[in-house]
Protein backbone atom coordinates (compact mmCIF):
# COMPACT_ATOMS: atom_id res chain seq x y z
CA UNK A 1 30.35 -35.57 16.09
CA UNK A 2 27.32 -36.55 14.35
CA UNK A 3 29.10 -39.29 12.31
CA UNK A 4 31.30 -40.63 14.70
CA UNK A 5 28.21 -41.01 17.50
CA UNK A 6 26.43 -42.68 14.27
CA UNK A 7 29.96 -45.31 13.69
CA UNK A 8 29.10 -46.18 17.04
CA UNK A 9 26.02 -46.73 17.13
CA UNK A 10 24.68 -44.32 19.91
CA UNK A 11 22.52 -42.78 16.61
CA UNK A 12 21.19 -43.84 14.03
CA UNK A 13 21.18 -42.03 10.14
CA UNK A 14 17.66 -40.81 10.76
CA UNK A 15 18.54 -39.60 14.20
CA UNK A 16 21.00 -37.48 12.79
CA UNK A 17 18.82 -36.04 10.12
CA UNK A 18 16.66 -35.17 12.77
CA UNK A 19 19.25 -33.40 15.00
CA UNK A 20 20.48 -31.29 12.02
CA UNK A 21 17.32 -30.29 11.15
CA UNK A 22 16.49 -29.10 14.81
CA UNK A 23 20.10 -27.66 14.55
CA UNK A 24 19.60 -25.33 11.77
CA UNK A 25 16.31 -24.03 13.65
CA UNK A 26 18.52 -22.38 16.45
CA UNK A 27 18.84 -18.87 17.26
CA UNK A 28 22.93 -18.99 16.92
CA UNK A 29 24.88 -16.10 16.28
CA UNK A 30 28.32 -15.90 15.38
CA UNK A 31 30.97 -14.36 16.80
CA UNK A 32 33.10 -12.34 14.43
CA UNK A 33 35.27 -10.58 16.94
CA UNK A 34 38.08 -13.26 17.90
CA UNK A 35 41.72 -11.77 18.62
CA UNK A 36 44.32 -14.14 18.05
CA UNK A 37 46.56 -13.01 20.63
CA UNK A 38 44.45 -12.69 24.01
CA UNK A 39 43.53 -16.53 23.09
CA UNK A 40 46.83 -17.77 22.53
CA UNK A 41 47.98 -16.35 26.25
CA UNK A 42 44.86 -17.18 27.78
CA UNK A 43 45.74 -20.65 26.39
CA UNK A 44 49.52 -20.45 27.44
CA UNK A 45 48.55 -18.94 30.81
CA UNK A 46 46.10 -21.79 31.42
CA UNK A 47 47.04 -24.51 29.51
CA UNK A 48 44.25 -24.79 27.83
CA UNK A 49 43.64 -25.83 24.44
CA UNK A 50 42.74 -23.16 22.19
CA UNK A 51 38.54 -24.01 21.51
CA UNK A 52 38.45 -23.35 25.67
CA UNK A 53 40.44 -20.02 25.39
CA UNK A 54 38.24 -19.15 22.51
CA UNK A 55 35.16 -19.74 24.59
CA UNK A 56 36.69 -18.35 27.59
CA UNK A 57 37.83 -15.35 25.75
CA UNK A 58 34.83 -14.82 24.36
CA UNK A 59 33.07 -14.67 27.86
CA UNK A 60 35.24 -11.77 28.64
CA UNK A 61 34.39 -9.98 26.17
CA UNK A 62 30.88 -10.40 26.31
CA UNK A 63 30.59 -10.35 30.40
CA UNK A 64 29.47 -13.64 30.34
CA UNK A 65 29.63 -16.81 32.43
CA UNK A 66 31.22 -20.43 31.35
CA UNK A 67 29.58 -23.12 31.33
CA UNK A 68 31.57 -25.91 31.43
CA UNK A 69 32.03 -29.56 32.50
CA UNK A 70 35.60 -29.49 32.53
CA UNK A 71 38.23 -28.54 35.57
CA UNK A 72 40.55 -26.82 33.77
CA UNK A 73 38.43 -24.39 31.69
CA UNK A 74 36.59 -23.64 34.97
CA UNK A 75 39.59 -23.09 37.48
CA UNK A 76 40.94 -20.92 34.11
CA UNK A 77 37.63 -18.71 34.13
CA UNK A 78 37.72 -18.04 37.54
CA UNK A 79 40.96 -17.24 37.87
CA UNK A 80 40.40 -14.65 35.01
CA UNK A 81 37.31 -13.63 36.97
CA UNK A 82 34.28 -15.00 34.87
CA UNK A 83 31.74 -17.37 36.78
CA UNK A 84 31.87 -20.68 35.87
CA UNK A 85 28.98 -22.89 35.64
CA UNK A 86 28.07 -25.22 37.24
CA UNK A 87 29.69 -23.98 40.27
């Protein structure tokens, strides 16, 4: 995203630097527990694509909420009962 916000011009190559050096400084953990399956029919049931059923999947697991800007990943989440922010 980096490069294509930089093609048009919304950030410049020293912006950029600067982002991914704040980047690396996050606290970010990765998951490691994915399950093909439960995504693939949360994305079926939903029609979602599969990067929101990952993320919504992954709030299940973890008893999380979703935060989201998007309709369909939120109407998804609730329906699957995880809060979905903002509300």
């Amino acid at each position: 995203m980096c490069l294509v916000n930089e093609r048009r011009g919304r950030i410049d190559t020293d912006g950029v630097r600067a982002f991914l050096s704040e980047l690396v400084r996050l606290p970010i953990a990765f998951d490691r527990e994915p399950q093909d399956l439960p995504i693939l029919a949360l994305a079926r049931r939903h029609a979602l694509a599969v990067y929101d059923a990952v993320y919504l999947a992954l709030a299940l697991r973890r008893n999380a909420d979703l935060a989201t800007p998007d309709r369909r990943p939120a109407t998804a989440a609730r329906a699957e009962g995880v809060a979905a922010l903002p509300d």
